[in-house]
C-alpha atoms as a PDB file:
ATOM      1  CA  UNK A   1     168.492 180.695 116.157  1.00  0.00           C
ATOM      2  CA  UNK A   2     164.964 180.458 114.292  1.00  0.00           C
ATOM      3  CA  UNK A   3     162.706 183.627 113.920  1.00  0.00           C
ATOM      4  CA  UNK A   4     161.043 182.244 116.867  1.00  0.00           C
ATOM      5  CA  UNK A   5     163.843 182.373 119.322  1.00  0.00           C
ATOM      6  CA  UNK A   6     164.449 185.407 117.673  1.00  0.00           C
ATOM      7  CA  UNK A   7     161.162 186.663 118.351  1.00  0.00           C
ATOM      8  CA  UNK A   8     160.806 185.460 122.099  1.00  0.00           C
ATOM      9  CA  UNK A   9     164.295 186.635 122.864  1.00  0.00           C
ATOM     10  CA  UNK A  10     163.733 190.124 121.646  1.00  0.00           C
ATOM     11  CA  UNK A  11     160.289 190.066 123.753  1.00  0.00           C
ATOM     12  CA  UNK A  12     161.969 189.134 126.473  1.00  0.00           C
ATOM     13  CA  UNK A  13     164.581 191.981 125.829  1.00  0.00           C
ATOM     14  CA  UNK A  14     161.539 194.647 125.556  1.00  0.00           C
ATOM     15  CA  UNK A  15     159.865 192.943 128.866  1.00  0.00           C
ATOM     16  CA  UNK A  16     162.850 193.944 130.834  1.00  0.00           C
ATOM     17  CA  UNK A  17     163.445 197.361 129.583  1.00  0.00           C
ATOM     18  CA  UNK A  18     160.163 198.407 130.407  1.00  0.00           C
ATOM     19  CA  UNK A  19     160.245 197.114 133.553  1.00  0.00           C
ATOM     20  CA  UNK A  20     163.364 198.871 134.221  1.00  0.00           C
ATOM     21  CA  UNK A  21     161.555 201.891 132.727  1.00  0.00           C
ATOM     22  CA  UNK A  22     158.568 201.319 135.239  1.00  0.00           C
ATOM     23  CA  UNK A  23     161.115 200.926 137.908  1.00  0.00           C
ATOM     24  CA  UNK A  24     162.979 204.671 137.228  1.00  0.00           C
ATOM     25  CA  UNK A  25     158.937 206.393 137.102  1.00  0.00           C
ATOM     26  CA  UNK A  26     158.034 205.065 140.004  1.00  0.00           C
ATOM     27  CA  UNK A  27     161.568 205.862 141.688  1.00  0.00           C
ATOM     28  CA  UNK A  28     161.178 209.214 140.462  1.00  0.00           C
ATOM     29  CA  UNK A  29     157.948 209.702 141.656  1.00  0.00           C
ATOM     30  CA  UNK A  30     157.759 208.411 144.915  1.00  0.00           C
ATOM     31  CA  UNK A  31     161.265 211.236 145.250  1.00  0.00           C
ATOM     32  CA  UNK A  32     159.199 214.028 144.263  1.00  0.00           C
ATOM     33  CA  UNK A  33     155.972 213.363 146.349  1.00  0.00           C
ATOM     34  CA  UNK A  34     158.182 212.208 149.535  1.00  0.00           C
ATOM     35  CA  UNK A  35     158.160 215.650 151.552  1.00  0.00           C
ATOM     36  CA  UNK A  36     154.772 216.724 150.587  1.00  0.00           C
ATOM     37  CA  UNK A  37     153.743 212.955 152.059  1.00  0.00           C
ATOM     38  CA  UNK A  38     155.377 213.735 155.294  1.00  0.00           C
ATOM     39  CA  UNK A  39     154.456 216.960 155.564  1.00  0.00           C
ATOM     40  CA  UNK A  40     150.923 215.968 155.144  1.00  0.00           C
ATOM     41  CA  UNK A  41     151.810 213.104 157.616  1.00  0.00           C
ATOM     42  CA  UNK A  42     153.179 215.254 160.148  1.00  0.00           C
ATOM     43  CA  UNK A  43     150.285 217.192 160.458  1.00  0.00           C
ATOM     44  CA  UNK A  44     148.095 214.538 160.760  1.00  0.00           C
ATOM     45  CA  UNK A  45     150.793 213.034 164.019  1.00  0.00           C
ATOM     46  CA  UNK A  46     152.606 216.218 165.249  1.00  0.00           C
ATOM     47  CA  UNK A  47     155.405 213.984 165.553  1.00  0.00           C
ATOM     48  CA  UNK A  48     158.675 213.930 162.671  1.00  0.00           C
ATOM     49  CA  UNK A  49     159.066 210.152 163.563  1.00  0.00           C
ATOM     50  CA  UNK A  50     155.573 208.738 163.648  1.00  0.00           C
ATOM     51  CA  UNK A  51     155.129 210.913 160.276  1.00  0.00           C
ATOM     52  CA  UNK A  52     158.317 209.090 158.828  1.00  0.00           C
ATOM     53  CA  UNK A  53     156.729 205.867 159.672  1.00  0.00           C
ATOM     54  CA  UNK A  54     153.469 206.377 157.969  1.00  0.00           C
ATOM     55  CA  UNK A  55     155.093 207.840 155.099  1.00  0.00           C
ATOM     56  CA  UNK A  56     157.619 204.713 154.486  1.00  0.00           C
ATOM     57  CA  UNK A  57     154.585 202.510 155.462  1.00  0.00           C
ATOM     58  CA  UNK A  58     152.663 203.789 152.467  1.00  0.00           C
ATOM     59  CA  UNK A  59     155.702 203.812 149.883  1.00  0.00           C
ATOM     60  CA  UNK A  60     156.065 200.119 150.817  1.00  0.00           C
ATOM     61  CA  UNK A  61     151.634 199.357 150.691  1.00  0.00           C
ATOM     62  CA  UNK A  62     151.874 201.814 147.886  1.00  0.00           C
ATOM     63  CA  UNK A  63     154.675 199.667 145.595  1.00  0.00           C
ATOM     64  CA  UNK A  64     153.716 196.420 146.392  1.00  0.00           C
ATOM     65  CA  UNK A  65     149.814 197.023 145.502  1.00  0.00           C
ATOM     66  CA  UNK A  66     149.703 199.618 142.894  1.00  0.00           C
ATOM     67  CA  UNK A  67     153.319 199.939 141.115  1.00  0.00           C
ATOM     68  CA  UNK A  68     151.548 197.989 137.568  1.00  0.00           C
ATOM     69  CA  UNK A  69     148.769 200.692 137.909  1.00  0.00           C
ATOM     70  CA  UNK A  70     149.281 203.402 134.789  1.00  0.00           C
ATOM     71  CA  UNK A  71     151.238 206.780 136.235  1.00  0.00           C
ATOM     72  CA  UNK A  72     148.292 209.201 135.841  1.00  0.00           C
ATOM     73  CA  UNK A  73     146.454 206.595 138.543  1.00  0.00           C
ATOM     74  CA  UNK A  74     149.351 206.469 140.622  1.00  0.00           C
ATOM     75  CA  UNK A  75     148.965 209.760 142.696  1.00  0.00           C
ATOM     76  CA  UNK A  76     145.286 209.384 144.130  1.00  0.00           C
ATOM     77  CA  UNK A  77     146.536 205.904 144.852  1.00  0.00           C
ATOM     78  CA  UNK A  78     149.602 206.751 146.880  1.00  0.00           C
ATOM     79  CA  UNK A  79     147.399 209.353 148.614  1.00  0.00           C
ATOM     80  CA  UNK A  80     144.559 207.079 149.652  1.00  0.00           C
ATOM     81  CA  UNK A  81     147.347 204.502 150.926  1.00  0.00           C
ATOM     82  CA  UNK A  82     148.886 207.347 152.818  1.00  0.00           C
ATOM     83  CA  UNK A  83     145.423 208.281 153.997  1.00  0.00           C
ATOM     84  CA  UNK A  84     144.767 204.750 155.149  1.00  0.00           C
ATOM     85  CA  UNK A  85     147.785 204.531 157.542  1.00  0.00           C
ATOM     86  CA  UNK A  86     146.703 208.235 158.959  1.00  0.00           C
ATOM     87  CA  UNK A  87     143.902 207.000 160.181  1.00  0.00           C
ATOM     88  CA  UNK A  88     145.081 203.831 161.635  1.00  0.00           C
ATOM     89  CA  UNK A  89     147.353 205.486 162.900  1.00  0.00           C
ATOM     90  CA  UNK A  90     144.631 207.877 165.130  1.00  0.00           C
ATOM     91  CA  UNK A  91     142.829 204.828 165.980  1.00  0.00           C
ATOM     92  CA  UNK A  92     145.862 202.954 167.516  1.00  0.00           C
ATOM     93  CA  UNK A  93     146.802 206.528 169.106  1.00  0.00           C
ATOM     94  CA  UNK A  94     142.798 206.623 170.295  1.00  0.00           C
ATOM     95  CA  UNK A  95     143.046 203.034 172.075  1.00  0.00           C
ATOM     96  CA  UNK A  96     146.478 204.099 173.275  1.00  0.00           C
ATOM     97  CA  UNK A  97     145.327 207.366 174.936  1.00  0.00           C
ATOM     98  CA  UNK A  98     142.194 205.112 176.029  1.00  0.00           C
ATOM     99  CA  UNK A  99     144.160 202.330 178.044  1.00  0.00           C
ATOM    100  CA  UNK A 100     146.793 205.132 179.350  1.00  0.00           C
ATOM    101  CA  UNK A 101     143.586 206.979 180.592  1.00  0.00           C
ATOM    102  CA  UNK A 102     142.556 203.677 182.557  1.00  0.00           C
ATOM    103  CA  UNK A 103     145.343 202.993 184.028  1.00  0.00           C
ATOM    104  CA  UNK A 104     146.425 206.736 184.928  1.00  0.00           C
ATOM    105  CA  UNK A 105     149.391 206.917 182.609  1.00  0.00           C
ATOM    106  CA  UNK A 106     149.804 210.754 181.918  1.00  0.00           C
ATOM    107  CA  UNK A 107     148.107 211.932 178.964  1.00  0.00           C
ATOM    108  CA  UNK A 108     149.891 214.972 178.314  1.00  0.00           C
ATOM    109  CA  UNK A 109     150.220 216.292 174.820  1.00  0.00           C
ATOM    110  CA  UNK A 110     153.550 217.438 174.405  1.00  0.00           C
ATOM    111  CA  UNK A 111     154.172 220.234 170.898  1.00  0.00           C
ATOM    112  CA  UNK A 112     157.361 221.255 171.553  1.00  0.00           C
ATOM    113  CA  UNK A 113     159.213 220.207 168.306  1.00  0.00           C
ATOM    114  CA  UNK A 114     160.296 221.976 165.913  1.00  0.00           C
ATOM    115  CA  UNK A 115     157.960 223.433 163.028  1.00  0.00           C
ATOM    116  CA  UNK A 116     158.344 221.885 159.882  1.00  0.00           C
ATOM    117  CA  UNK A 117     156.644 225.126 158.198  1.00  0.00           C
ATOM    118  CA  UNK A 118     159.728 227.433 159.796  1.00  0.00           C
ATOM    119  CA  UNK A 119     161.196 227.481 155.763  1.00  0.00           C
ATOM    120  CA  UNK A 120     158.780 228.640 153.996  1.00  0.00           C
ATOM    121  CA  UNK A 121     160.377 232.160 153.822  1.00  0.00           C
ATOM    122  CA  UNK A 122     161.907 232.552 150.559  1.00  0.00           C
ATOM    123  CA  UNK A 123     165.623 231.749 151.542  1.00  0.00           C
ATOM    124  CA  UNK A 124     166.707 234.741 149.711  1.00  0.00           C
ATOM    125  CA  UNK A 125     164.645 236.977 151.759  1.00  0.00           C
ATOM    126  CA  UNK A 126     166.674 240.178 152.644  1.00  0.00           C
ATOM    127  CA  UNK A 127     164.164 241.887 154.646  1.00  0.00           C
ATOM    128  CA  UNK A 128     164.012 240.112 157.932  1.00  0.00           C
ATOM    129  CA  UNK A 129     160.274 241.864 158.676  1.00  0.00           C
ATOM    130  CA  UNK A 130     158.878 239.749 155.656  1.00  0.00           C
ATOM    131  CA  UNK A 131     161.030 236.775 157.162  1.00  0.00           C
ATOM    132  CA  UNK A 132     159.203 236.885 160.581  1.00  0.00           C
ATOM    133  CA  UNK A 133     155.648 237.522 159.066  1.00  0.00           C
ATOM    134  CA  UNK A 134     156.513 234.308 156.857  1.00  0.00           C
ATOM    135  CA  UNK A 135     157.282 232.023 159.689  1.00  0.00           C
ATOM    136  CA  UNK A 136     154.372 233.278 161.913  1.00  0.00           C
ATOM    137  CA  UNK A 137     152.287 232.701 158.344  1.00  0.00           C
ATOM    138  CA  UNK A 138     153.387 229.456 158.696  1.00  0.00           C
ATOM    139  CA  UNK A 139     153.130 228.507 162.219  1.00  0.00           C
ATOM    140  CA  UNK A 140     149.850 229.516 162.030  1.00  0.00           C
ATOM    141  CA  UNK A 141     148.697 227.786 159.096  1.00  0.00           C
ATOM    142  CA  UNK A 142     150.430 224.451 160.522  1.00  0.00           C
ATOM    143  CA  UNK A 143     148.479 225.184 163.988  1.00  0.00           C
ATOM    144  CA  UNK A 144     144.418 226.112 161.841  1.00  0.00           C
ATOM    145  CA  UNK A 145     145.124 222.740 159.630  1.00  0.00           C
ATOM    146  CA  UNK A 146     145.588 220.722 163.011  1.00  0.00           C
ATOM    147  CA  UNK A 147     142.595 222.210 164.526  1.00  0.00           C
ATOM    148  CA  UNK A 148     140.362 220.864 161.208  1.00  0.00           C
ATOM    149  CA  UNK A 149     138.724 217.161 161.968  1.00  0.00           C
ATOM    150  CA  UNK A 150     140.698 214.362 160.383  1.00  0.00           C
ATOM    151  CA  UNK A 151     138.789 214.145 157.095  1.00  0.00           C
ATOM    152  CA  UNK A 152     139.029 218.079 156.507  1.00  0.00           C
ATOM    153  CA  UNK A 153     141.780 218.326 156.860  1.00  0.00           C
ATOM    154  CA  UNK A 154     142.621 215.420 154.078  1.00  0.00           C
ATOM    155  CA  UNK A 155     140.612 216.720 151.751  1.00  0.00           C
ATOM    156  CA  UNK A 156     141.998 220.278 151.719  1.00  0.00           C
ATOM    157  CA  UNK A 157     145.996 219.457 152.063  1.00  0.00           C
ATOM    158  CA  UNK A 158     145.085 216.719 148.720  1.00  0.00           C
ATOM    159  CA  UNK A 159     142.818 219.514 146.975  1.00  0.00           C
ATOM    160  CA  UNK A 160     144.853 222.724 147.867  1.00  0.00           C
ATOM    161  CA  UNK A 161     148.002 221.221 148.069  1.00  0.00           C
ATOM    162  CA  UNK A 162     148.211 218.465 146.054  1.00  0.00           C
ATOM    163  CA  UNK A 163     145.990 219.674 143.197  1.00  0.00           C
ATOM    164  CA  UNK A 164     144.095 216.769 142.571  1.00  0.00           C
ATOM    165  CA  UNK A 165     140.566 217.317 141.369  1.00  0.00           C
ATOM    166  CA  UNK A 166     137.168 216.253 143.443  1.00  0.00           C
ATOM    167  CA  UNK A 167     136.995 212.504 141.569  1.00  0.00           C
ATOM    168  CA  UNK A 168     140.804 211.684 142.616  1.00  0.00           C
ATOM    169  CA  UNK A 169     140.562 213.314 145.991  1.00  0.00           C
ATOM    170  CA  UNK A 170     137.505 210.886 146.604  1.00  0.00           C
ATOM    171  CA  UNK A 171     139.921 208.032 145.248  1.00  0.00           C
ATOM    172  CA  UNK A 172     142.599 208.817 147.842  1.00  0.00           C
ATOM    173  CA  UNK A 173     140.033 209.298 150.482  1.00  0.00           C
ATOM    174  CA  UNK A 174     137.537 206.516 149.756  1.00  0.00           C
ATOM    175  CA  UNK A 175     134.829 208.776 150.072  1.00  0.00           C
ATOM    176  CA  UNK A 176     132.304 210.007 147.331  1.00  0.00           C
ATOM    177  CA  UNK A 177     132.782 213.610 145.244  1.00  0.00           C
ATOM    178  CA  UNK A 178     129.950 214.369 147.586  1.00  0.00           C
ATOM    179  CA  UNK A 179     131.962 214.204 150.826  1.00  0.00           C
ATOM    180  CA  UNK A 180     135.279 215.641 149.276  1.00  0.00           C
ATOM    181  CA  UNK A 181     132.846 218.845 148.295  1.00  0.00           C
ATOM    182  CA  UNK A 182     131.441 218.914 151.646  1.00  0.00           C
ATOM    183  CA  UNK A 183     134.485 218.413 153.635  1.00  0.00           C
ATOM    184  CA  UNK A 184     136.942 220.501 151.112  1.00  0.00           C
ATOM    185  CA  UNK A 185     133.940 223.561 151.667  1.00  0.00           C
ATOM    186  CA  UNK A 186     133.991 223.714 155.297  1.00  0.00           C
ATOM    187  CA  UNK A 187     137.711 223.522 155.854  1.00  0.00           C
ATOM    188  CA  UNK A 188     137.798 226.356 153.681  1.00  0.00           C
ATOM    189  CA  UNK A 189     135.707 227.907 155.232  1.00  0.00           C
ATOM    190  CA  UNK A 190     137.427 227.535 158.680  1.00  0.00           C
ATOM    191  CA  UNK A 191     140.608 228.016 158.190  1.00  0.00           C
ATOM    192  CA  UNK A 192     139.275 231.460 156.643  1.00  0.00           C
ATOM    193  CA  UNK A 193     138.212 232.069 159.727  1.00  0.00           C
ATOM    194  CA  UNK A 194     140.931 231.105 161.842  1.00  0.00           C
ATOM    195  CA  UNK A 195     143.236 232.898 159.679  1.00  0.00           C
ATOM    196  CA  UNK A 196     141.452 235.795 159.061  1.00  0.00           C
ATOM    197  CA  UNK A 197     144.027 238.554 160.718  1.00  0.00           C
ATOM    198  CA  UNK A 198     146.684 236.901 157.980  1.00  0.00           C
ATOM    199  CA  UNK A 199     144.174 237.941 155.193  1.00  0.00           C
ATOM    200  CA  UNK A 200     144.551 241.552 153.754  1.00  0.00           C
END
């Protein structure tokens, strides 16, 4: 074999490793941001199934567009796909609600499943006082984040929660730092308000 197979063959050998290598990162961190995503989805749907949907949607939109992208870019980018299919999602469930309306389907908004915020006791917890205060905590957080409009909410759950700063929260949300400020600042300021009996 010449230095040039050599050569090509050994390229071709460090080609697939990194690819493989690519392939575990992106394995690994599409696992680790899976149940914040559908959290974050299933606020945006109230419903476990639409929110899987969305959040498989955007793994798929996510992989096939942005996978060659370098790993620090790749969580604004899986958020801003994720945000994309939220709000397709509320204006297919808009037209839905529309044409039901017209032709007097009932519109009736139905809340009954179960809260997705119901473990975030500390599992541990041997005082069942603390236990209940943690799941009303909860419930009540899940129930001010749904009252915020769409875009507060998004910036909050990917500034708060997330911790991504102003310039990738504007990446995700394809919005300016401007409007993250803006709409980060008032959903701060109502969910102050709306939880201000939780605040000591």
């Amino acid at each position: 074999m010449t230095n040039a197979s050599l050569a090509a063959h050994a390229g071709g050998r460090d080609t697939r490793r990194e690819s493989l290598e690519n392939s575990e990162a992106l394995n690994r961190f599409l696992a680790g941001i899976e149940r914040r995503a559908f959290r974050m989805a299933r606020f945006a749907t109230a419903d476990d199934d639409e929110a899987l949907d969305l959040v498989q949607d955007a793994m798929l939109g996510f992989v096939r567009c942005y996978a060659g992208k370098g790993e620090e870019e790749w969580s604004p980018l899986f958020y801003r796909t994720l945000q994309s299919r939220i709000i397709d999602w509320h204006r297919r469930t808009v037209v839905r609600n529309r044409l039901r309306g017209w032709f007097g389907a009932a519109g009736g908004d139905s809340d009954g499943g179960p809260d997705p915020l119901e473990n975030v006791a500390d599992a541990n917890a041997p005082d069942p006082g603390r236990h209940l205060t943690n799941r009303e905590l909860g419930g009540a957080i899940e129930q001010a984040l749904r009252k915020l409009p769409l875009r507060q909410r998004q910036a909050f759950l990917l500034r708060s929660w997330e911790g991504l700063d102003v310039a990738q929260t504007a990446l995700a949300m394809g919005c300016t730092d401007g409007s993250v400020k803006t709409h980060y600042s008032r959903a701060v300021h109502t969910l102050r308000h709306l939880l201000k009996e939780y605040r000591s």
